[in-house]
Protein backbone atom coordinates (compact mmCIF):
# COMPACT_ATOMS: atom_id res chain seq x y z
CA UNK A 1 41.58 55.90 -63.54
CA UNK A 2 44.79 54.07 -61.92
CA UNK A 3 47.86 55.32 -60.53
CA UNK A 4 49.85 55.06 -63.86
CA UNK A 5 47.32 56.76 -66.05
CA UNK A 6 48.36 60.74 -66.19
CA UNK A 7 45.63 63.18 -65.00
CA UNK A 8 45.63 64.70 -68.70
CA UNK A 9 45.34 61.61 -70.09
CA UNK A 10 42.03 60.77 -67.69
CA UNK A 11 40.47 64.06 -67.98
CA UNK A 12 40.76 63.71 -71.94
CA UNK A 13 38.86 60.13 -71.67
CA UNK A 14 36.72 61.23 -69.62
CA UNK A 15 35.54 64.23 -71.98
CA UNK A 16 35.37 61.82 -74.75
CA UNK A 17 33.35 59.74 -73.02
CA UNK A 18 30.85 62.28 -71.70
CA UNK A 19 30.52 63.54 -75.36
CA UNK A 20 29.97 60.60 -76.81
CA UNK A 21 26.26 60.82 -78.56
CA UNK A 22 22.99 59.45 -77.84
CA UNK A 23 22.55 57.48 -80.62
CA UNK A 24 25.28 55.07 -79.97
CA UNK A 25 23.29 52.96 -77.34
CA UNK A 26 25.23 53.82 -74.67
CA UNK A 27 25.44 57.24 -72.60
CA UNK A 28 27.95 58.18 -70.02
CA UNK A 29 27.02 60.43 -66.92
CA UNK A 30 28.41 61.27 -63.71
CA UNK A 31 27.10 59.16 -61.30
CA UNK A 32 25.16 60.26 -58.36
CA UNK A 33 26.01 57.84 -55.84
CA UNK A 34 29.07 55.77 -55.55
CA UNK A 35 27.33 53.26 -52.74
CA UNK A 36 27.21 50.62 -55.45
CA UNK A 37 31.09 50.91 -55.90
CA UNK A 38 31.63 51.20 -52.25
CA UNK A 39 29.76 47.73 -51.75
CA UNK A 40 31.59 46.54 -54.85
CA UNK A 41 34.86 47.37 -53.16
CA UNK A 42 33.81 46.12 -50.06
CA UNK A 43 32.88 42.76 -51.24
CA UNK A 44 36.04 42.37 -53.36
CA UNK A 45 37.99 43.58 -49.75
CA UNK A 46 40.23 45.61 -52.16
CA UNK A 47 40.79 49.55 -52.69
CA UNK A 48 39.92 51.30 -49.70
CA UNK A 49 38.25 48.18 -48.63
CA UNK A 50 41.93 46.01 -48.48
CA UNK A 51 42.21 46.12 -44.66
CA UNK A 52 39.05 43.57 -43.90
CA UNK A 53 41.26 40.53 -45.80
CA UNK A 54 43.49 41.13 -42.31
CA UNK A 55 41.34 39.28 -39.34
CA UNK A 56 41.91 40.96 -35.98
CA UNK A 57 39.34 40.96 -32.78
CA UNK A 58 38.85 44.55 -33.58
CA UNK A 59 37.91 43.64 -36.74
CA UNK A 60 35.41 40.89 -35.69
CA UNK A 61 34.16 43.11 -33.04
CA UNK A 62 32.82 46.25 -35.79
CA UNK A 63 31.73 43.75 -38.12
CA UNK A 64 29.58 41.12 -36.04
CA UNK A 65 28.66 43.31 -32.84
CA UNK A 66 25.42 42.65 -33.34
CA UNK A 67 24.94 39.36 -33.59
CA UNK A 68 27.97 39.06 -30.14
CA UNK A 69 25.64 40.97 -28.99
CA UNK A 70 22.38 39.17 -29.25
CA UNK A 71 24.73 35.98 -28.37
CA UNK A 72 25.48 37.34 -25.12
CA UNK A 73 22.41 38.37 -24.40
CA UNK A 74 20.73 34.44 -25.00
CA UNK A 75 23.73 33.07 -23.36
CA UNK A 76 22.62 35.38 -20.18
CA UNK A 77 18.98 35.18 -20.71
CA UNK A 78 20.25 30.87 -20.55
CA UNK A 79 22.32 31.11 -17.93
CA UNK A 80 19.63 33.17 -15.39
CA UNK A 81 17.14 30.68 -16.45
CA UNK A 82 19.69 27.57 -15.59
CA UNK A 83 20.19 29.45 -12.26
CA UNK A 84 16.23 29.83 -11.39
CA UNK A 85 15.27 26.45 -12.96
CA UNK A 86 18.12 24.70 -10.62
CA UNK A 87 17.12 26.72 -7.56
CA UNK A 88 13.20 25.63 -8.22
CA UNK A 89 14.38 22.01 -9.20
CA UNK A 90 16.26 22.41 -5.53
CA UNK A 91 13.38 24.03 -3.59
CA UNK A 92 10.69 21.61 -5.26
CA UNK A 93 12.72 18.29 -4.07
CA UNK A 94 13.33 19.76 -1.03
CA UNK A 95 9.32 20.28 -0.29
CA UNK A 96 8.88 16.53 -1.99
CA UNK A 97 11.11 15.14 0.46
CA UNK A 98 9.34 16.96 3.10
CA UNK A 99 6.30 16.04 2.14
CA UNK A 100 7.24 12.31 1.72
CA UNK A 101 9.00 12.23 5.66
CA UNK A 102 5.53 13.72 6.60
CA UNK A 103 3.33 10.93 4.39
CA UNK A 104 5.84 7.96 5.82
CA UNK A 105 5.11 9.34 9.05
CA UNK A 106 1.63 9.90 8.74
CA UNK A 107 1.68 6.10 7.34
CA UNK A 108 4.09 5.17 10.19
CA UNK A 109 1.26 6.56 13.22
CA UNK A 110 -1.66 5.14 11.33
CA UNK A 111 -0.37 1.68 11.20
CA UNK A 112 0.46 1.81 14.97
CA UNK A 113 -3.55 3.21 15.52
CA UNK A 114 -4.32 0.37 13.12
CA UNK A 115 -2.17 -2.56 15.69
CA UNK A 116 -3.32 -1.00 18.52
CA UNK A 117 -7.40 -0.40 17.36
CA UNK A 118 -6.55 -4.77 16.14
CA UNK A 119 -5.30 -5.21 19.66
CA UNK A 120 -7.51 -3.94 21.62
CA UNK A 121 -10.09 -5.58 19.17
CA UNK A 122 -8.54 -9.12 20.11
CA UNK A 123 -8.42 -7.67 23.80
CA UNK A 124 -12.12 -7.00 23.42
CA UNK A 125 -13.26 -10.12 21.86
CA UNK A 126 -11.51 -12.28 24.35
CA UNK A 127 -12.76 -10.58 27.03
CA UNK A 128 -16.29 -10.97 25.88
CA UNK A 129 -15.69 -14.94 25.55
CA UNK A 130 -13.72 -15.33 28.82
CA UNK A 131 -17.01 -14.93 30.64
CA UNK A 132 -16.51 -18.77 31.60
CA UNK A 133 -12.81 -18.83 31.03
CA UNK A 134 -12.56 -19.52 35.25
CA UNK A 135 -14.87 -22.62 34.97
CA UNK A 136 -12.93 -24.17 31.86
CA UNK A 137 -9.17 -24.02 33.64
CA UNK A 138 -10.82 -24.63 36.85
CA UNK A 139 -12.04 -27.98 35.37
CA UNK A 140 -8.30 -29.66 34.52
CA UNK A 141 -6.98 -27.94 37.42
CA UNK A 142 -9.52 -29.87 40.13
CA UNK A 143 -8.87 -33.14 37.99
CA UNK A 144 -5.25 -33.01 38.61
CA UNK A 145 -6.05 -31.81 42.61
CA UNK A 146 -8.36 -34.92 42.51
CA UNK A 147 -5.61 -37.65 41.07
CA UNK A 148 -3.27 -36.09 43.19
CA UNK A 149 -5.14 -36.35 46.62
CA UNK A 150 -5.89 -39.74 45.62
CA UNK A 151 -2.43 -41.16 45.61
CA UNK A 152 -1.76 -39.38 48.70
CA UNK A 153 -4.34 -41.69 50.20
CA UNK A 154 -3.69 -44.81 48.62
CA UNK A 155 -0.03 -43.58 49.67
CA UNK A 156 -1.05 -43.57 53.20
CA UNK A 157 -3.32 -46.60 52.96
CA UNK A 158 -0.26 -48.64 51.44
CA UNK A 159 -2.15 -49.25 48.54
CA UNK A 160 -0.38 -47.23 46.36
CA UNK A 161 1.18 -49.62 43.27
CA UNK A 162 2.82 -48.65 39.77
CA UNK A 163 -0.13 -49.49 37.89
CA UNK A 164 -2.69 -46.34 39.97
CA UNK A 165 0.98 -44.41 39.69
CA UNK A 166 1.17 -44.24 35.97
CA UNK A 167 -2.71 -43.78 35.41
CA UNK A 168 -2.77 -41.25 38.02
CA UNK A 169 0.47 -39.14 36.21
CA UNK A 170 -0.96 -39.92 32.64
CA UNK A 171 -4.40 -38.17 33.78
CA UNK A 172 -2.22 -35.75 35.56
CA UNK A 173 -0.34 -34.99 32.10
CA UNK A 174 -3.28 -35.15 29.81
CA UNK A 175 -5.14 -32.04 31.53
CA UNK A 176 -2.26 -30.34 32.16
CA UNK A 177 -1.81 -30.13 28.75
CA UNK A 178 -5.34 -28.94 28.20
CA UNK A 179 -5.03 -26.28 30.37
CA UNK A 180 -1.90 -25.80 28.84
CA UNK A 181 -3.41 -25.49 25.46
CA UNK A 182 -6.04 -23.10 26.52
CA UNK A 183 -3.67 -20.46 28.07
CA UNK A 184 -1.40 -20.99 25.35
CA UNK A 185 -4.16 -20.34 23.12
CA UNK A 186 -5.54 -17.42 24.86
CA UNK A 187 -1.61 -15.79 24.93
CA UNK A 188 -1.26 -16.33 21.11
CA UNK A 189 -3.89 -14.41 20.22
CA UNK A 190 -3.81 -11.71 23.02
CA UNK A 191 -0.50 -10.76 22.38
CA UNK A 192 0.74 -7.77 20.59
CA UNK A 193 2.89 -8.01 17.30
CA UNK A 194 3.84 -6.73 14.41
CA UNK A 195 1.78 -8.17 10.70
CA UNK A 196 3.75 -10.66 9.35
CA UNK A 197 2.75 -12.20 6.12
CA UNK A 198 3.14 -15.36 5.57
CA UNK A 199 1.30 -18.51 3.81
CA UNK A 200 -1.69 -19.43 5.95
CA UNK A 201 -3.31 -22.85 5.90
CA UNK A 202 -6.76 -22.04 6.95
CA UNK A 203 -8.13 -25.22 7.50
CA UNK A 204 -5.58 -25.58 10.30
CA UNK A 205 -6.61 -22.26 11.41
CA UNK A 206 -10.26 -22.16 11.56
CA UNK A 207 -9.91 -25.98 13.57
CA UNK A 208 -7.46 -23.66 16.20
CA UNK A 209 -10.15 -20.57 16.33
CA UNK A 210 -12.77 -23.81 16.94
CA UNK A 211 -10.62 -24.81 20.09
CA UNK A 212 -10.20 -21.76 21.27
CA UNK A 213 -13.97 -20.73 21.64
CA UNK A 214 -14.65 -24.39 22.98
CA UNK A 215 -11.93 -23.89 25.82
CA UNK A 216 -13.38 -20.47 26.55
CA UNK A 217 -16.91 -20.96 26.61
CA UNK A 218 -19.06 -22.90 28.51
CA UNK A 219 -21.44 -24.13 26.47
CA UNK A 220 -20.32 -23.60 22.94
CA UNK A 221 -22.57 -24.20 20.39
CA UNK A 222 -22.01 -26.85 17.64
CA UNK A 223 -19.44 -25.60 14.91
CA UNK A 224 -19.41 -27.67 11.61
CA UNK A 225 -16.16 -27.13 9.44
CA UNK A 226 -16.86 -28.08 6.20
CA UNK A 227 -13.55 -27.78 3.56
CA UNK A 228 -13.91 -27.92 -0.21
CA UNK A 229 -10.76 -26.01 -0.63
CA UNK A 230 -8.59 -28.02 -3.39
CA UNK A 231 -4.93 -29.38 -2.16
CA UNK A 232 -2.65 -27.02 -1.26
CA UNK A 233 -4.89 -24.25 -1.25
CA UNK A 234 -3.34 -21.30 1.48
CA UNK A 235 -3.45 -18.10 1.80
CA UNK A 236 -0.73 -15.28 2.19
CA UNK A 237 -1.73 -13.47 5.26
CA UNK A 238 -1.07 -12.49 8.95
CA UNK A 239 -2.30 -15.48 10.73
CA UNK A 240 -3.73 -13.39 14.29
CA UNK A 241 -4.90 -10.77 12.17
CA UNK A 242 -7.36 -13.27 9.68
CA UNK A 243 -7.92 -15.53 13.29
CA UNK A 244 -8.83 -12.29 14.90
CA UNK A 245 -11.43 -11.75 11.93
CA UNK A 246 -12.67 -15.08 12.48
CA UNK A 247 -13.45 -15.15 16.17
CA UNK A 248 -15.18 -11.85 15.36
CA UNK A 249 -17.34 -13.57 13.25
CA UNK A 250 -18.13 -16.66 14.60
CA UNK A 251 -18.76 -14.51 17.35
CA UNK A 252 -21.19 -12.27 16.46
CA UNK A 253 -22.90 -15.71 15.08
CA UNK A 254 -22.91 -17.15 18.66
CA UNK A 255 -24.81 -14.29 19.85
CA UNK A 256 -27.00 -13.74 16.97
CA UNK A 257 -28.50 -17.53 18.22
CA UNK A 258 -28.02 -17.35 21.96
CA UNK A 259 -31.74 -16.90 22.54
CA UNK A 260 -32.66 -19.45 20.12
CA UNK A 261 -33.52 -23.36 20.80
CA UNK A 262 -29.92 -25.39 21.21
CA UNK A 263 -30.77 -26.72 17.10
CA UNK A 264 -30.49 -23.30 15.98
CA UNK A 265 -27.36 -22.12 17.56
CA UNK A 266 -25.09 -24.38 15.63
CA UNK A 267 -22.70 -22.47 13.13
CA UNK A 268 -21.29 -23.59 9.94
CA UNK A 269 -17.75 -22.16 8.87
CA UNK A 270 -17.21 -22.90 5.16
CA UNK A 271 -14.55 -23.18 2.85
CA UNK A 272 -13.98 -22.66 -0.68
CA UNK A 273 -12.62 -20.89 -3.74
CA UNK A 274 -13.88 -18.88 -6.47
CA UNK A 275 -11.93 -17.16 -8.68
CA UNK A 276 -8.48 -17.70 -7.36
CA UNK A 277 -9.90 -16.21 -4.67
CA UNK A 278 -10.60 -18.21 -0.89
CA UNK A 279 -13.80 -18.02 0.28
CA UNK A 280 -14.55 -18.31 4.46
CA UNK A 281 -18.46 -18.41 4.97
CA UNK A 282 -19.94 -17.86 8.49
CA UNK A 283 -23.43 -18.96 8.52
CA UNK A 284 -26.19 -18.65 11.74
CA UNK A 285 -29.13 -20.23 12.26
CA UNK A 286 -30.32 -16.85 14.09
CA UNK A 287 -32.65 -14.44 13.35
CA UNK A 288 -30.95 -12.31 10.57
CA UNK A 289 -30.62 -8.97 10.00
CA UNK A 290 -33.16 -5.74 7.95
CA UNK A 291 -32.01 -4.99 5.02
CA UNK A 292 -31.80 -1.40 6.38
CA UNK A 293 -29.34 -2.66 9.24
CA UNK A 294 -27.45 -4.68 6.48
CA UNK A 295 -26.65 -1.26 4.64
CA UNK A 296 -24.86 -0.25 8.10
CA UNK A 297 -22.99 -3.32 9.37
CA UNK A 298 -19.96 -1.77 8.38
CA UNK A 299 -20.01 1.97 9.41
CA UNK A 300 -18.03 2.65 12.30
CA UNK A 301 -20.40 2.29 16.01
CA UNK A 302 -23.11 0.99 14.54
CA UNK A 303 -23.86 -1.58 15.87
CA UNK A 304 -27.55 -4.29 17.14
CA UNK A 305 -25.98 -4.81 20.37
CA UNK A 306 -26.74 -3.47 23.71
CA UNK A 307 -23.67 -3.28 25.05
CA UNK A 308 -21.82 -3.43 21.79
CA UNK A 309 -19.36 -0.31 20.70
CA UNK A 310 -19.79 -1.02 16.62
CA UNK A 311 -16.15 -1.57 16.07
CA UNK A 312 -15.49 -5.30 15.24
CA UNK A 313 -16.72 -5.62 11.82
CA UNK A 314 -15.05 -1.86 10.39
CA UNK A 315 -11.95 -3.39 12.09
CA UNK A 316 -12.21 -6.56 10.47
CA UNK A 317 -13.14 -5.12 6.85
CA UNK A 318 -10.26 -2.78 7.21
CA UNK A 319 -7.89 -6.14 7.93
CA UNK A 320 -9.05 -8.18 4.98
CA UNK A 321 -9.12 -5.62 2.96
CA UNK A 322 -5.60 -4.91 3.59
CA UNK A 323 -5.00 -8.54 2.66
CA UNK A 324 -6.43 -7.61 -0.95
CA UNK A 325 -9.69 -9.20 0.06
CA UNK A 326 -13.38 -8.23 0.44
CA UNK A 327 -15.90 -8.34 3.76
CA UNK A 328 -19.59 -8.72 2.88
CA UNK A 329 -22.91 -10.20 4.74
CA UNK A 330 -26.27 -11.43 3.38
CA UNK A 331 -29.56 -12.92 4.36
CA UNK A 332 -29.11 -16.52 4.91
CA UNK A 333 -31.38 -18.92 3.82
CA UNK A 334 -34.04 -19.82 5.14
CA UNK A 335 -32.87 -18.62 8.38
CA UNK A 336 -29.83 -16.17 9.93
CA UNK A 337 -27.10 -14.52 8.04
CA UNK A 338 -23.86 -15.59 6.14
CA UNK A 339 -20.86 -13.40 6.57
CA UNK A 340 -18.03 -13.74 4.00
CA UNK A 341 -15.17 -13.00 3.84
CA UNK A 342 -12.65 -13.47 0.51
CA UNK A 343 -8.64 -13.56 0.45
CA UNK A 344 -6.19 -14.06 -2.65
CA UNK A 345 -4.85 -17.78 -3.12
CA UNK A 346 -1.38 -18.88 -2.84
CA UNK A 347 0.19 -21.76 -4.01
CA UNK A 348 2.62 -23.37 -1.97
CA UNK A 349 6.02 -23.34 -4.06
CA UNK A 350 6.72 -27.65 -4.12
C-alpha cells in the first residue's frame, strides 16, 4: 500500500487477495516476519531505510564500529610492539657495542702481552748468546788501541810517514765499523717496536741473523745457507719478529750439538717454496729428539733444557702463525732434527 492508495481501497485488495483459492497456484498469507523486507529496505537505503544514502561520521561510526574497532586495536597492538622492538633493538646495540669496546680491549692488552712475551723473548735469546759478547767487541776495540799506540811511537820516534798514517786509520776504520756492526746489530733486534708488515727478503735476512750469532759468539759453529728460492721470492712479514724466530732456532740447533765433535755442530738453514708457500729449514747434526718429546716441543714450559723456561718455541709458533704460517719439527736424517717453519709468498709488484 502507498500513500495515494485509500485505506478502503487497500483493505478491499487485501481481502481479495487473502480469499483468493488454493487452486490457483498461488496463496496469500500474512507474513510472520517482515526481517526479509527490513533487509530489502535496507539494502535499497529507501523507506525507513532513506537516511544511510546521507554519509556522516555518526553514520560510519554505528555501521563499521567493529571493524574501527579491531583497527584500533592492531594499530595499538603495532604500535606497543614498534615501541618494545625499538627499545630491544636499542638495548641489544647498546650491549654489542659494549661487548665489542670490551673484545677490542681484550685484543688491545693481549697484543701488548704478545710484544712484551716477543721482547723479552729477543731479550732472552740475546742474553743467552752474549755469553762472549765482551771478547768479540773487546777484539776491534784492542786493534784500534794497538794501531793507535803505534803511531804514537813512530810519532815520537819521527818515523811516522803518510803511508803507516793511512794504513793505520784504514785499520782504525775497518774495525770500528765491525764493532759498529755488532752493536748495531745487537740494538736492532733488542729493541722494542710495534709489528710492521712489510715484504721481507729472507735471504738477506737469514745472512744478517748469520752475522749476528758470529759477532756474538765465540766459537760459532759452521752455518751453510743454501737458497733455492726462485727470483723475487719475499715474504710479507715483520722482519724482528721472523729474525727473532730464526735466532730461536738456529739456536736451539747450536746447543742441540754443543757436546758433539766440531763436524757435527755445523747447521744448515734452507730455503725453498712449496705451494706458494716459503719454506725455512733448520737442520742439526745433534742428537735429535723422542718421539714422545716431539709431541711436546710446543706446549708452553716444556722444555730438554736445564736451565731452559720452555717458552721460545710456543712464542715462535704463536709469531708465524700469526703470519698465516705453520711451525713444525721432525727427526732428521740420519742424524739431529729439522725445524720448519712455512710463510705465505709475496711477489714483489715490478
Amino acid at each position: 500500500m502507498t500513500r495515494s492508495i485509500g485505506h478502503g481501497l487497500s483493505k478491499q485488495v487485501a481481502q481479495a487477495l487473502l480469499a483468493m483459492p488454493a487452486d490457483t497456484g498461488m496463496a496469500w498469507t500474512v507474513p510472520a516476519d517482515y526481517q526479509s523486507v527490513h533487509e530489502l529496505y535496507r539494502e535499497l537505503r529507501t523507506g525507513p531505510y532513506a537516511h544511510l544514502r546521507d554519509v556522516t561520521l555518526a553514520g560510519l561510526l554505528r555501521r563499521f564500529w567493529p571493524a574501527l574497532l579491531v583497527l584500533a586495536l592492531v594499530l595499538t597492538a603495532w604500535g606497543v610492539h614498534t615501541v618494545r622492538v625499538e627499545h630491544l633493538v636499542q638495548r641489544r646495540t647498546a650491549e654489542l657495542r659494549a661487548s665489542l669496546r670490551a673484545r677490542e680491549e681484550a685484543e688491545a692488552r693481549v697484543r701488548s702481552h704478545q710484544e712484551q712475551m716477543e721482547h723479552l723473548s729477543r731479550l732472552s735469546i740475546l742474553g743467552e748468546l752474549s755469553g762472549s759478547l765482551a771478547h768479540e767487541i773487546n777484539q776491534p776495540l784492542t786493534t784500534i788501541g794497538n794501531y793507535a799506540r803505534s803511531l804514537l811511537r813512530r810519532h815520537a820516534d819521527g818515523r811516522l810517514n803518510d803511508a803507516a798514517v793511512v794504513e793505520a786509520c784504514g785499520e782504525i776504520g775497518s774495525e770500528a765499523e765491525r764493532a759498529g756492526d755488532i752493536m748495531r746489530r745487537i740494538r736492532d733486534f733488542a729493541r722494542k717496536r710495534s709489528a710492521v708488515r712489510e715484504p721481507v727478503d729472507m735471504p738477506a735476512l737469514v745472512d744478517g741473523t748469520r752475522k749476528l750469532i758470529e759477532g756474538m759468539l765465540l766459537h760459532a759453529p759452521t752455518i751453510v745457507c743454501e737458497n733455492d728460492l726462485p727470483r723475487g721470492c719475499e715474504v710479507l712479514a715483520d722482519a724482528p719478529q721472523i729474525q727473532q724466530v730464526l735466532l730461536n732456532l738456529v739456536k736451539n740447533a747450536i746447543d742441540a750439538g754443543r757436546d758433539l765433535p766440531p763436524e757435527r755442530q755445523a747447521l744448515t738453514i734452507h730455503l725453498e717454496t712449496a705451494d706458494k708457500r716459503l719454506l725455512v729449514h733448520v737442520i742439526d747434526q745433534g742428537c735429535g729428539l723422542s718421539a714422545e718429546q716431539q709431541s711436546h716441543l710446543f706446549e708452553p714450559f716444556f722444555t730438554t733444557k736445564p736451565d731452559g723456561l720452555g717458552l721460545g718455541l710456543p712464542i715462535c709458533k704463536t709469531i708465524v702463525e700469526a703470519h698465516g704460517g705453520r711451525l713444525w719439527a721432525e727427526s732428521n736424517v740420519p742424524s739431529g732434527m729439522r725445524f720448519t717453519f712455512s710463510l705465505p709468498c709475496h711477489v714483489a709488484a715490478n
